[in-house]
Structures are given as C-alpha cells and as structure tokens.
Protein backbone atom coordinates (compact mmCIF):
# COMPACT_ATOMS: atom_id res chain seq x y z
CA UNK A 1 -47.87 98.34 64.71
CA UNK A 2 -49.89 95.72 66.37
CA UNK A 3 -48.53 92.87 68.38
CA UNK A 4 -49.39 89.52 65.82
CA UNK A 5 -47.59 87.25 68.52
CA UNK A 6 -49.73 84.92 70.37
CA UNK A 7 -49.44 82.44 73.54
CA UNK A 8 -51.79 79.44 72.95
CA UNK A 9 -51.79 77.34 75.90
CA UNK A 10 -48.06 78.43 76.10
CA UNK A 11 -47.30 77.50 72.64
CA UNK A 12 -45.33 80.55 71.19
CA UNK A 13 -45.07 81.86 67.82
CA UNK A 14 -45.17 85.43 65.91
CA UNK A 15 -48.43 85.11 64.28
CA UNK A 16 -51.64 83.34 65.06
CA UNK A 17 -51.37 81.74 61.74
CA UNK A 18 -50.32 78.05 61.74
CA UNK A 19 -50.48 75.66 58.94
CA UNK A 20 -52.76 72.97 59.35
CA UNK A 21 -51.98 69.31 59.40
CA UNK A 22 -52.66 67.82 55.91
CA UNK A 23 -50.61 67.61 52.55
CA UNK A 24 -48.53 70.74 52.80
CA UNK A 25 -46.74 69.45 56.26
CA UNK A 26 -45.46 66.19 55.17
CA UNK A 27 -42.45 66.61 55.35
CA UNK A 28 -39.07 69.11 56.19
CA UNK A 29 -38.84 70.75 53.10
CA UNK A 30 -42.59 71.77 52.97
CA UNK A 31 -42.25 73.06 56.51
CA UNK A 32 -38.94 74.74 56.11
CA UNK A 33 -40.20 76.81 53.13
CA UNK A 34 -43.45 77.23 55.44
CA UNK A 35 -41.51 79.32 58.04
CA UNK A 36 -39.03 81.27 55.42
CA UNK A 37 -42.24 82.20 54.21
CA UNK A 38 -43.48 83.46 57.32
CA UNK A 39 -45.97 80.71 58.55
CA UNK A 40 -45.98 81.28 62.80
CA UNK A 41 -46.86 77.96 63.38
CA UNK A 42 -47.21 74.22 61.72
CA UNK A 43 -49.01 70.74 62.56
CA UNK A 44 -47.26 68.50 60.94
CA UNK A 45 -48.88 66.09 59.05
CA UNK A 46 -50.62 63.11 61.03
CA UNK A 47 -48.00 60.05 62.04
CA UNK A 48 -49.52 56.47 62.53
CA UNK A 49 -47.63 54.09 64.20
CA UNK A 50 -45.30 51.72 63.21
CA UNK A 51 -46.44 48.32 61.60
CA UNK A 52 -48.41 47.97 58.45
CA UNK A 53 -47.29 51.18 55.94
CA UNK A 54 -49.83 53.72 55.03
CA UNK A 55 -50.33 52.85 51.34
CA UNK A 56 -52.29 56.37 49.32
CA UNK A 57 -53.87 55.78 46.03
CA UNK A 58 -51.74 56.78 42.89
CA UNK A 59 -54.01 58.76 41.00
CA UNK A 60 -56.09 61.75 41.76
CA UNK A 61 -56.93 62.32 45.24
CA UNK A 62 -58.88 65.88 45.10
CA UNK A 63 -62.10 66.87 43.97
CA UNK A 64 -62.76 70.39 43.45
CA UNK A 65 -65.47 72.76 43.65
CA UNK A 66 -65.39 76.19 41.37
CA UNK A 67 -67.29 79.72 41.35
CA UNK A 68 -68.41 80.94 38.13
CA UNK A 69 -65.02 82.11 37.83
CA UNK A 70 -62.89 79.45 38.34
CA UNK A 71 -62.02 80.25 41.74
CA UNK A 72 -61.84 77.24 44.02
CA UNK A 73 -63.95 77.30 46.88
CA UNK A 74 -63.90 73.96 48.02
CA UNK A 75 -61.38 70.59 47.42
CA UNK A 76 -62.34 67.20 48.54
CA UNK A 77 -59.72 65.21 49.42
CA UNK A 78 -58.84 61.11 49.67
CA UNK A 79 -55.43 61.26 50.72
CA UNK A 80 -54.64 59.86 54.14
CA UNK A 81 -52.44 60.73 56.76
CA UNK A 82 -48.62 60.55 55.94
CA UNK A 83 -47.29 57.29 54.18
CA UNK A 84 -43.40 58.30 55.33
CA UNK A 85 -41.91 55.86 57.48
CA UNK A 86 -42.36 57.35 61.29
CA UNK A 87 -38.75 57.50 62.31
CA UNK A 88 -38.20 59.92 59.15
CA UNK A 89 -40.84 62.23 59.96
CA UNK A 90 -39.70 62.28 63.41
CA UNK A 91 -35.86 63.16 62.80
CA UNK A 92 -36.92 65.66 60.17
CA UNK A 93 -39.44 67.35 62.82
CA UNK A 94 -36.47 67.47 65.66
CA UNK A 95 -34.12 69.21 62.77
CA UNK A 96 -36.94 71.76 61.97
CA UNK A 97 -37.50 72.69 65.35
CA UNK A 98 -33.61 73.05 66.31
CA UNK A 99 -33.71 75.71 63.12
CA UNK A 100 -36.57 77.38 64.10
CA UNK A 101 -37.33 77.65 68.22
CA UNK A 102 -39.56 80.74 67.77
CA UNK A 103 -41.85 79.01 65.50
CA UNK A 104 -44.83 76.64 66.54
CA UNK A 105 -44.25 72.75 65.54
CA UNK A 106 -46.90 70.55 66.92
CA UNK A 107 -47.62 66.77 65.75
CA UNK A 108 -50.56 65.12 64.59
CA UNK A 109 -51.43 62.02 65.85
CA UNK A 110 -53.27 58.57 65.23
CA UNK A 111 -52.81 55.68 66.06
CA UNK A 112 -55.29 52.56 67.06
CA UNK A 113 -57.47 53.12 70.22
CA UNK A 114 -55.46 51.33 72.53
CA UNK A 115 -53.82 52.74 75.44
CA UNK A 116 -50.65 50.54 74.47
CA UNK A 117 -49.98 52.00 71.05
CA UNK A 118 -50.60 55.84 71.96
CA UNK A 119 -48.27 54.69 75.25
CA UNK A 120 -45.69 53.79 72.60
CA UNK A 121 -45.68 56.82 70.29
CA UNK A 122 -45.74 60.02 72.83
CA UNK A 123 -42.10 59.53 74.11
CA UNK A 124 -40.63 59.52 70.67
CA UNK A 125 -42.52 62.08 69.71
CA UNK A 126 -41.49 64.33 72.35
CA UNK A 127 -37.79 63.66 71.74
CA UNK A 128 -38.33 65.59 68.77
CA UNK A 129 -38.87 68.83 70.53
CA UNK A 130 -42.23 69.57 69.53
CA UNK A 131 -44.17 72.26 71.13
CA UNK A 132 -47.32 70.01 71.90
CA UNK A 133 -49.48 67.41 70.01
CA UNK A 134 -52.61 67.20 67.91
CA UNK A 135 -54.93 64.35 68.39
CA UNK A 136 -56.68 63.62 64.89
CA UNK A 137 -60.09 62.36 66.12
CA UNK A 138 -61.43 63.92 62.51
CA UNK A 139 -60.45 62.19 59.24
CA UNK A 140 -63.05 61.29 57.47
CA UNK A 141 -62.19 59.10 55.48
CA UNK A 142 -59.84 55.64 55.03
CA UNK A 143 -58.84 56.03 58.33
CA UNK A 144 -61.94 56.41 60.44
CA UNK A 145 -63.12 52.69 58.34
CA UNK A 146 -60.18 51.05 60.37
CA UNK A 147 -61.28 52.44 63.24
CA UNK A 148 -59.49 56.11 63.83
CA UNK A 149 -60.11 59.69 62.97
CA UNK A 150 -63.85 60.56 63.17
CA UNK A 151 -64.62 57.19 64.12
CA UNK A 152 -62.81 57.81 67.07
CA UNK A 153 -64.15 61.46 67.18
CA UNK A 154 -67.66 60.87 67.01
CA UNK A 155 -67.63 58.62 70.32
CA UNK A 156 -67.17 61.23 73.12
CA UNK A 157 -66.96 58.41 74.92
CA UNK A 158 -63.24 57.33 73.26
CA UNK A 159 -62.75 60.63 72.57
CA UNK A 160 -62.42 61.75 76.69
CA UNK A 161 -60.80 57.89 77.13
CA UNK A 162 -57.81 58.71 74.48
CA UNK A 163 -57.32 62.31 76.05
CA UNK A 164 -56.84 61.16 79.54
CA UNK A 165 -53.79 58.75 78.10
CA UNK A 166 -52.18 61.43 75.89
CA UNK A 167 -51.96 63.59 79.51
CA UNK A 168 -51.11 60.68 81.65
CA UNK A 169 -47.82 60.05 78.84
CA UNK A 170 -47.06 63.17 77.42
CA UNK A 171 -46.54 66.39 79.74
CA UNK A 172 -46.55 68.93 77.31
CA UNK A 173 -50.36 70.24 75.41
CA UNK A 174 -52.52 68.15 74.13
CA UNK A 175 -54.94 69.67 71.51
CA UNK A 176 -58.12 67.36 70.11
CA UNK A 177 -58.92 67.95 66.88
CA UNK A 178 -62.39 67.55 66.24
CA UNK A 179 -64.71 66.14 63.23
CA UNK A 180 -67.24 68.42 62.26
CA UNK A 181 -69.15 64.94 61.06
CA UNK A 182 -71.54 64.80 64.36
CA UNK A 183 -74.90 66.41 65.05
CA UNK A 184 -73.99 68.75 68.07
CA UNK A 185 -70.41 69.14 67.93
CA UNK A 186 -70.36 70.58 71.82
CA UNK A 187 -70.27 66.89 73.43
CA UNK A 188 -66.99 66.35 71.55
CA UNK A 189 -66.11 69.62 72.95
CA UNK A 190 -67.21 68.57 76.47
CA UNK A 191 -65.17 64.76 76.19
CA UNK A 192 -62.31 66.77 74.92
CA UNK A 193 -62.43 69.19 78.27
CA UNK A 194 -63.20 66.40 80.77
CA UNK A 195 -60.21 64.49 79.53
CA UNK A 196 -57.90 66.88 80.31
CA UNK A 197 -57.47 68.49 76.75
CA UNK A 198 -55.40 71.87 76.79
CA UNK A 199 -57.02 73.09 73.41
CA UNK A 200 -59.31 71.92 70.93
CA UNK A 201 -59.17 72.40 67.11
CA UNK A 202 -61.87 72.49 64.63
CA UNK A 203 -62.61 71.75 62.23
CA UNK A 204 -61.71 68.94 60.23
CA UNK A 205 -62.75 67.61 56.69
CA UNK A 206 -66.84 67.54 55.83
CA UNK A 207 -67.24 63.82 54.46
CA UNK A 208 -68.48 64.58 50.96
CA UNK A 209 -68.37 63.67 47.21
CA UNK A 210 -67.96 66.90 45.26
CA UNK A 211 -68.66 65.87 41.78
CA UNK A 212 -69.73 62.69 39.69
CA UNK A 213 -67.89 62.01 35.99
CA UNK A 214 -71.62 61.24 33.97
CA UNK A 215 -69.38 59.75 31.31
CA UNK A 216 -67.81 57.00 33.43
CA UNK A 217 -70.67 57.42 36.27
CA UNK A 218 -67.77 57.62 39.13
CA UNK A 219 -67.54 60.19 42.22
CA UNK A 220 -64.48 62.21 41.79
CA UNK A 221 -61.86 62.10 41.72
CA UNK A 222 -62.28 58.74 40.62
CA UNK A 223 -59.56 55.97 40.72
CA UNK A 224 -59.78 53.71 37.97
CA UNK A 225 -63.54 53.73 37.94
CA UNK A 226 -64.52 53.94 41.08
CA UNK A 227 -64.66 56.73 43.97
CA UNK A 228 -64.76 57.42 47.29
CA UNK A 229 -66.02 59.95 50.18
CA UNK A 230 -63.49 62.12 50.58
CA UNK A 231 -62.60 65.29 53.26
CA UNK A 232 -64.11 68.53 51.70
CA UNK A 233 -62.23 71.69 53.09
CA UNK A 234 -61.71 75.60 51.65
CA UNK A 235 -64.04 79.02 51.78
CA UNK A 236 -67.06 76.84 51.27
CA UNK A 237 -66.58 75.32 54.62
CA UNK A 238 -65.94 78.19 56.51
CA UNK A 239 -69.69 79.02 57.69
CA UNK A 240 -69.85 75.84 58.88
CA UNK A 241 -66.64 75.97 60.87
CA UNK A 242 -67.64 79.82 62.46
CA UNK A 243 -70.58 78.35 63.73
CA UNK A 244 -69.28 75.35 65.67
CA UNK A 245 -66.09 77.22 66.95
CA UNK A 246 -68.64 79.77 68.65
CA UNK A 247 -70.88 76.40 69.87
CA UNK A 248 -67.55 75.97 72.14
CA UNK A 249 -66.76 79.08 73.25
CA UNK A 250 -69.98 80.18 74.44
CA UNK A 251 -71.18 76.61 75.87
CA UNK A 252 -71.07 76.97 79.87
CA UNK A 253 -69.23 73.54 79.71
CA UNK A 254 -66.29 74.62 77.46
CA UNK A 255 -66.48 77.85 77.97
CA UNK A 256 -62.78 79.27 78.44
CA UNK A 257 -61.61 76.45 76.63
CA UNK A 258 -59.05 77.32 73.66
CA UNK A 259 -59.65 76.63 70.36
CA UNK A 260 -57.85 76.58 67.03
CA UNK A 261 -60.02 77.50 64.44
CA UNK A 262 -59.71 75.86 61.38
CA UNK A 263 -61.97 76.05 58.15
CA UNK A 264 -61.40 78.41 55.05
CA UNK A 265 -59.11 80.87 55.93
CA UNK A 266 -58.36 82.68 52.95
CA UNK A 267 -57.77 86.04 54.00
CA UNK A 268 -57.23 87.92 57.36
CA UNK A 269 -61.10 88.88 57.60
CA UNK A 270 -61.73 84.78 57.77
CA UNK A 271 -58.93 84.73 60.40
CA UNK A 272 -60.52 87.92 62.32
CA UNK A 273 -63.78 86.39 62.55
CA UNK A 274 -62.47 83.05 63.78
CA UNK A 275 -60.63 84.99 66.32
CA UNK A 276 -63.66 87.40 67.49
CA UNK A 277 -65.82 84.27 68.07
CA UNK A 278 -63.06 82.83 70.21
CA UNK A 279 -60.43 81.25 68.45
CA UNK A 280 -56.52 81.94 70.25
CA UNK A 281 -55.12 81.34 66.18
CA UNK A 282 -55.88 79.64 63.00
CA UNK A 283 -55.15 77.17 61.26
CA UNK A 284 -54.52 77.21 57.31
CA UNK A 285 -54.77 74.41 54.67
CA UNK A 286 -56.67 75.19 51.00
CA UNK A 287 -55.62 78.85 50.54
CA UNK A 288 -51.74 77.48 50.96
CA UNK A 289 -52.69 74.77 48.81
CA UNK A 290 -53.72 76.81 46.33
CA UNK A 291 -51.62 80.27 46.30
CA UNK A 292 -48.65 78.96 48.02
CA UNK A 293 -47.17 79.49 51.48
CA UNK A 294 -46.77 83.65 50.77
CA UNK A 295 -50.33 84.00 51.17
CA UNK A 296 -49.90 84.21 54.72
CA UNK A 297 -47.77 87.74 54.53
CA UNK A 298 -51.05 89.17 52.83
CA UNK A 299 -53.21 86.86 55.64
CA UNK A 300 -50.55 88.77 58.11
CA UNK A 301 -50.14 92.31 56.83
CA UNK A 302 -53.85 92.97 56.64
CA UNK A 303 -54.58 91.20 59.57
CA UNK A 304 -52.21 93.96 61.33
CA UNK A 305 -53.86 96.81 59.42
CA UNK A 306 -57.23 96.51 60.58
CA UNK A 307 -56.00 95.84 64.18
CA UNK A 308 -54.39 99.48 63.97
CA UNK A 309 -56.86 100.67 62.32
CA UNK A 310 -59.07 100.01 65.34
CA UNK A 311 -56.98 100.61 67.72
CA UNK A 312 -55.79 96.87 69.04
CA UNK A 313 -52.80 96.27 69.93
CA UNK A 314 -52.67 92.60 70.41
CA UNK A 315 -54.38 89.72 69.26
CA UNK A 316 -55.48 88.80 72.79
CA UNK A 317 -57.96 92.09 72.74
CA UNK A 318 -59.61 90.09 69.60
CA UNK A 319 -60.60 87.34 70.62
CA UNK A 320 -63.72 86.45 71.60
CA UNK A 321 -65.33 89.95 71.10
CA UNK A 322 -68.13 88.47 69.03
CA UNK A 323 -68.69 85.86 71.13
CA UNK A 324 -71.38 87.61 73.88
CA UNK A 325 -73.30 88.11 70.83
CA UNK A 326 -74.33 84.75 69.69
CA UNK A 327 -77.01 84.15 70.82
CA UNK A 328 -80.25 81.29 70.35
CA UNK A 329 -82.76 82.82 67.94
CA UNK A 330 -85.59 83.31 71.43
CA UNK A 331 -83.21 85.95 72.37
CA UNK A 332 -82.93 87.77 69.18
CA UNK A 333 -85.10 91.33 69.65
CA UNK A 334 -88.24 90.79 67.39
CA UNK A 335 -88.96 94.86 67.60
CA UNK A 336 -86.19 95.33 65.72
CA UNK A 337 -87.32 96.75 62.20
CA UNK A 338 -85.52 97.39 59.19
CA UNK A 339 -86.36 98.41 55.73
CA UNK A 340 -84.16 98.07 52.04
CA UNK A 341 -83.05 101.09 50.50
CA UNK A 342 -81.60 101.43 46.72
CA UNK A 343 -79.42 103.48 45.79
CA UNK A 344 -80.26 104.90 42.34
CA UNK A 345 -76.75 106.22 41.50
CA UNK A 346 -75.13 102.60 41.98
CA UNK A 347 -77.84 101.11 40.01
CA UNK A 348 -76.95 99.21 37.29
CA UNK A 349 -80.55 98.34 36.19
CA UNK A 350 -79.95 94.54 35.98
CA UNK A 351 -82.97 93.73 37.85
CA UNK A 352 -81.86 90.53 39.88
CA UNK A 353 -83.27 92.76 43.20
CA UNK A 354 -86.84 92.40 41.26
CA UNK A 355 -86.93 89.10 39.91
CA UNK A 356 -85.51 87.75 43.70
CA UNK A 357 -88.17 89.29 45.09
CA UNK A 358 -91.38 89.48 43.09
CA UNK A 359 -90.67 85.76 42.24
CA UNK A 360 -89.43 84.38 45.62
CA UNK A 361 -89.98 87.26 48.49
CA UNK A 362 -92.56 89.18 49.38
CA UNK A 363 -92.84 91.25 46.42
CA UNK A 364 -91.21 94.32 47.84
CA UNK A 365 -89.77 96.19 44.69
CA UNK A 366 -91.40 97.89 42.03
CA UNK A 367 -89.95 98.46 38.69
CA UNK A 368 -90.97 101.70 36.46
CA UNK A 369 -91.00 101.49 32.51
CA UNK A 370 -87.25 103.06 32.60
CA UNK A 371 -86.42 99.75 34.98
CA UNK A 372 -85.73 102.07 37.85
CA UNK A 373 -86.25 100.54 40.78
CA UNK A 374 -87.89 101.30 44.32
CA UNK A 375 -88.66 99.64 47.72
CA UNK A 376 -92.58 99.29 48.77
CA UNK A 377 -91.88 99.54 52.70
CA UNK A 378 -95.48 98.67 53.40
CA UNK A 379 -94.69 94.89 51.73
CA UNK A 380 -90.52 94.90 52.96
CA UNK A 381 -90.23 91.87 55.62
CA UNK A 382 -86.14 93.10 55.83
CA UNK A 383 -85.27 89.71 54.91
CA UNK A 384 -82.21 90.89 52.80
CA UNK A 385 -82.08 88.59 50.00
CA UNK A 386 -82.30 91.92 47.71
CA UNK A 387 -78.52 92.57 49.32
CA UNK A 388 -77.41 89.43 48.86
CA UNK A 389 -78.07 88.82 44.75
CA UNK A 390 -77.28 92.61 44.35
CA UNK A 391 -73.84 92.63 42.39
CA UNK A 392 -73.32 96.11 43.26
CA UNK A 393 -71.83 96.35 46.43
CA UNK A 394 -73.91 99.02 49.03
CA UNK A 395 -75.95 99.41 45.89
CA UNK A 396 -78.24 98.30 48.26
CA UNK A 397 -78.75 98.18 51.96
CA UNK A 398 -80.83 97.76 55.22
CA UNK A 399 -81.55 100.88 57.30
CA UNK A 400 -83.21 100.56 61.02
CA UNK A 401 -86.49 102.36 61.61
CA UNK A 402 -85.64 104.64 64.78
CA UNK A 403 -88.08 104.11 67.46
CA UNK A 404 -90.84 105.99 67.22
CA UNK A 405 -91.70 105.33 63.70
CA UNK A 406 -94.77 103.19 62.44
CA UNK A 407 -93.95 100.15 60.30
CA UNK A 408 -95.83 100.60 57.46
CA UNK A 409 -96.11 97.05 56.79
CA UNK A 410 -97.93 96.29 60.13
CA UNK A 411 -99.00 100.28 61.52
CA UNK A 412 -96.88 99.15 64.38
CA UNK A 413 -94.92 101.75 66.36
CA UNK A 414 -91.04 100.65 66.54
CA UNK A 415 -90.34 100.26 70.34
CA UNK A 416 -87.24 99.41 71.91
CA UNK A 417 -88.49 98.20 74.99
CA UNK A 418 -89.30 94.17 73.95
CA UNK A 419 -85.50 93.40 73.24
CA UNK A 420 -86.46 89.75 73.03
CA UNK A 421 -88.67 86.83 72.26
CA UNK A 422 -89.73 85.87 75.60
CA UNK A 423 -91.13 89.15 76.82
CA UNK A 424 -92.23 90.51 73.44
CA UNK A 425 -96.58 91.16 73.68
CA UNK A 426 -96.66 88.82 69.94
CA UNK A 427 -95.70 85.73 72.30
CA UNK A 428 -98.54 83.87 73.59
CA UNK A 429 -96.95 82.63 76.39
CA UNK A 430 -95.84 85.74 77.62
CA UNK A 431 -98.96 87.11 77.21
CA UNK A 432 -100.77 84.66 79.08
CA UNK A 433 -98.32 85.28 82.24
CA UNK A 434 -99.23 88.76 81.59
C-alpha cells in the first residue's frame, strides 16, 4: 500500500488531506468529527482579535452555482471569519489537539496590520498546541473593507511586513495564505518568501456575485434586498487555482517553496494534480461542505490506488512531477501535429462534433446522409474542441502524426527537430539570425 503520510514543513499527519479554514472548522465538534472521519489535517477557522465581536449576517450567506444536473460546482460565500469569542476557540483547539497529536491543527489568523495586535495574539495561540499558523491575507470580502484579508494580501509590501512579525513572535511555521484577487499572483509569492514564510497556501475565495434574483433585482444571496460580493470557491475554481500553484513552484524566486494547494478538490485526481504541480498537501472546503467529512476516505482510498497502481510509494515521489513541464507558450514545440479521429462504434450520431465545428472551427467534419461522421485532415487545425463537446468519452480523440508524415493541411513534412518557438524556420526572427 502506499505511504499517504506527509511532512509539510515538519507538520505531521497521515494524509495530505487537510480541511481548509472556513465554515466547517469553527469549532470542536466540527473538527472532532473531521478527524473520526479521517481528515489528516485541519485549519481552523480564522480568529480575530479581541475587541469589537465579529457580527455575520442572519440570513443566507451562499450563492451557488449548478451543472445541468444539479451538481454544485461553485458556492459564493459572505460569511466572515469566526464570530466565537477568541478564548473559546482557543481552549477548544488545545482540547482537540491533546485528543489527537497525530493529526495536523493549524490556526488561521487576522488581525489589524499592526505589529502590536499580531504581537498580542501569537503567544496565546501557541499555548494551544497548534502545529503552526495560517496567515489569512485572502478574504475577500467584509474583512478586507476594514482593512485585512486580501486587502492585506494584495500589498506585497504588508504582506512580507506581517510575515517578518509572525517569525520574529511565533517559532513554530508560518504559512501565508494567499488571495487569488491580484494580477500576477508570484509577487505575493515572492513577499511571502522574503518574509520568512515556511509555506504558502493558495488559494483563497474569487470575489464574485454568482447570481442576481430578477424578481427583487438583488445579487445573491441577498439579505433583505440587498447583496454583496462574496468568496466563490468549489470545482469551478480549481483551473484557476492549478495554474497559480504551478506560477510558484516553477518561479526561480519561490522555487522550492511549499505550498498548500487549495481550490476544488473534489476527488483524489484534483488532489493528484495539485500535488504533481507542486503542492506538499491539500486543502479541502466545498466537497466537505457538500458530501460531508467521509468524502475524504474516497479522496484517500483512490488517491492510494493510483499511487500503487503506478508504482509510488509515497507522496513525496508525487509532487512536483508535472511541474518541469509548464512551460510559457514560446517554448511549446510548434512541429508538433495532431489530427481527430472518430470512432464510429462509440458514435452516438448526435452531431454536436459537426455543429462545433462547421459553425465555430475550421470546418473539419463531414457528415454523410446516414449522419455518420468523418474527419477532413486536410482542414483539422487539432484544436480539440470536437473532444471536448463530445459526450462520448474516447468517442473521439487526438492522434500524433509520426515524423515523417506530410500534414495534409499544409504538405508539410512532420519533423521533430524544431522542438520550440524560438528556433522553429515559421519565426521571423529566427530566421533572420539564420
């Protein structure tokens, strides 16, 4: 069986999947059915310091977005961090983590940007035992307007600043969480690293509005007739979240610097591709949200399945695999030719291939009086978009021309030898150095 157990930045637990700081961490009973269920590791939801209480609306706080059937791909959220009293949340960590030493318990953080408040909350937050902090420079909402979260994070500047006094009082990790709110989200990376940061996690919410009620014209979920922007998390994020997580690790600047991926992990293929393109573990929110804390023995089981099935025996060996292979689009070989192919016993006859292409493409695919239908390689740009709106899976699929052959399309020969955009003939400038 393969070896689930990971060692982020010396941060122990027996999976790589941790819950992620948000509604389902608030408070001891959450996080004690977490880890019966087999959760390896929680952030519990964010504390704010003590003073004026943290005061949530009472009435809907997610919006929701739905596939065709049903199934929730994305929720927006307006709730803020936790509106317990901090002395509760911190006894009820340091009884958690007495019960359960092998498990991960890390606390979120934020506070005002002042040296003197984060100065104040460290110590009592590592009398509760924790294994290591989480600095929420990502909240998107409520927060960030007085001043935190991804107001914070979007300010290397404060983000670096804020780091450098979570080291100076607190001797145990510090992970930045990051907000995925910001053009190019390496220079939050970089702050993070120059401040001393042990890890950084991302990502956090997407500010969005998922919906609008056209009866009472009001974003949901709307509050008494009037919404807000709101956190959007779940599957629909998750492209967003593989790309920037692969930003960091293959940036010279950050490179080597561990990361928590966080962003639609539903299943253990989300969590192996987080891992290949350099996450140490995950982090889990929606899919707990909305299947319950099992989900992770599926996330788990699988996960462990497809290691053995290829032969890994830890989850060290994944990551970063995919990593060397992001690359910027220059670099991407423009010899490389491919063609669609349909297979005719998997062919339902619907005809989505046809009307995606003849109406949108390059008009590629013929269709015979018995709606049978064929690839015309001399019009076939291999742009896929026949696999994509196929609902037949490998119905169709995208074979490479071996070298040698002539592209029909252009009576090229296919040639191996231009892997890349900056010595490939078709580039001017290369040709003129020629």
């Amino acid at each position: 069986m393969a070896d689930l157990t990971t060692d982020f930045v010396g941060i122990k637990s027996p999976n790589p999947f941790w819950l992620a700081s948000a509604p389902p961490t608030d408070k001891e009973y959450n996080v004690r059915r977490a880890f019966e269920a087999g959760w390896g590791g929680v952030v519990w939801k964010t504390l704010g310091a003590e003073g004026p209480p943290v005061v949530n609306v009472n009435g809907p706080r997610y919006g929701a977005i739905y596939g065709a059937d049903r199934r929730l791909l994305g929720l927006n959220n307006i709730e803020l961090i936790t509106d317990r009293p901090l002395e509760v949340n911190l006894e009820e960590m340091a009884n958690v983590k007495a019960d359960y030493p092998d498990r991960a318990l890390i606390a979120s953080i934020m506070v005002p940007c002042e040296e003197k408040e984060w100065k104040a909350i460290l110590p009592r937050v590592a009398e509760t035992g924790c294994d290591g902090i989480e600095l929420n420079f990502g909240c998107p909402h409520g927060m960030s307007e007085r001043g935190m979260g991804s107001a914070v994070g979007q300010v290397p500047e404060y983000i670096e600043m804020v780091t450098r006094w979570c080291k100076q009082y607190y001797d145990r990790p510090v992970i930045v969480k990051l907000t995925p709110n910001i053009t190019d989200i390496r220079y939050p990376a970089r702050a993070a690293h120059n401040g001393g940061a042990d890890a950084v996690s991302l990502i956090n919410t997407v500010s969005s509005i998922t919906s609008v009620n056209l009866d009472t014209m009001s974003p949901e979920p709307s509050i008494d007739g009037q919404g807000s922007h709101g956190g959007y998390c779940g599957p629909a994020v998750k492209p967003i979240a593989l790309n920037m997580v692969a930003e960091i690790a293959r940036d010279p600047e950050t490179r080597g610097l561990p990361i928590s991926g966080i962003g639609g992990v539903t299943t253990w293929r989300d969590a192996a591709e987080f891992l290949a393109l350099g996450a140490g573990n995950v982090q889990v929110c929606t899919a707990a949200m909305t299947y319950g804390f099992r989900v992770v023995q599926e996330m788990a089981s699988g996960l462990s399945q497809w290691m053995d099935e290829k032969g890994i025996t830890s989850v060290d060996e994944v990551v970063g695999r995919a990593t060397p292979n992001v690359t910027d689009w220059q670099f991407l070989n423009l010899n490389y030719i491919a063609k669609a192919k349909i297979n005719e016993d998997l062919c339902i006859k619907c005809g989505r291939c046809y009307a995606a292409c003849e109406d949108t493409s390059h008009q590629a695919i013929a269709m015979s009086e018995d709606r049978t239908f064929s690839v015309i390689d001399e019009e076939c740009v291999a742009c896929n978009l026949c696999v994509n709106v196929c609902p037949v899976e490998e119905c169709i699929t995208m074979e490479k021309m071996p070298n040698g052959a002539t592209d029909p399309r252009t009576g090229k020969v296919v040639d191996d030898t231009y892997s890349n955009w900056t010595s490939h003939p078709n580039n001017p400038a290369a040709t003129a150095a020629e």
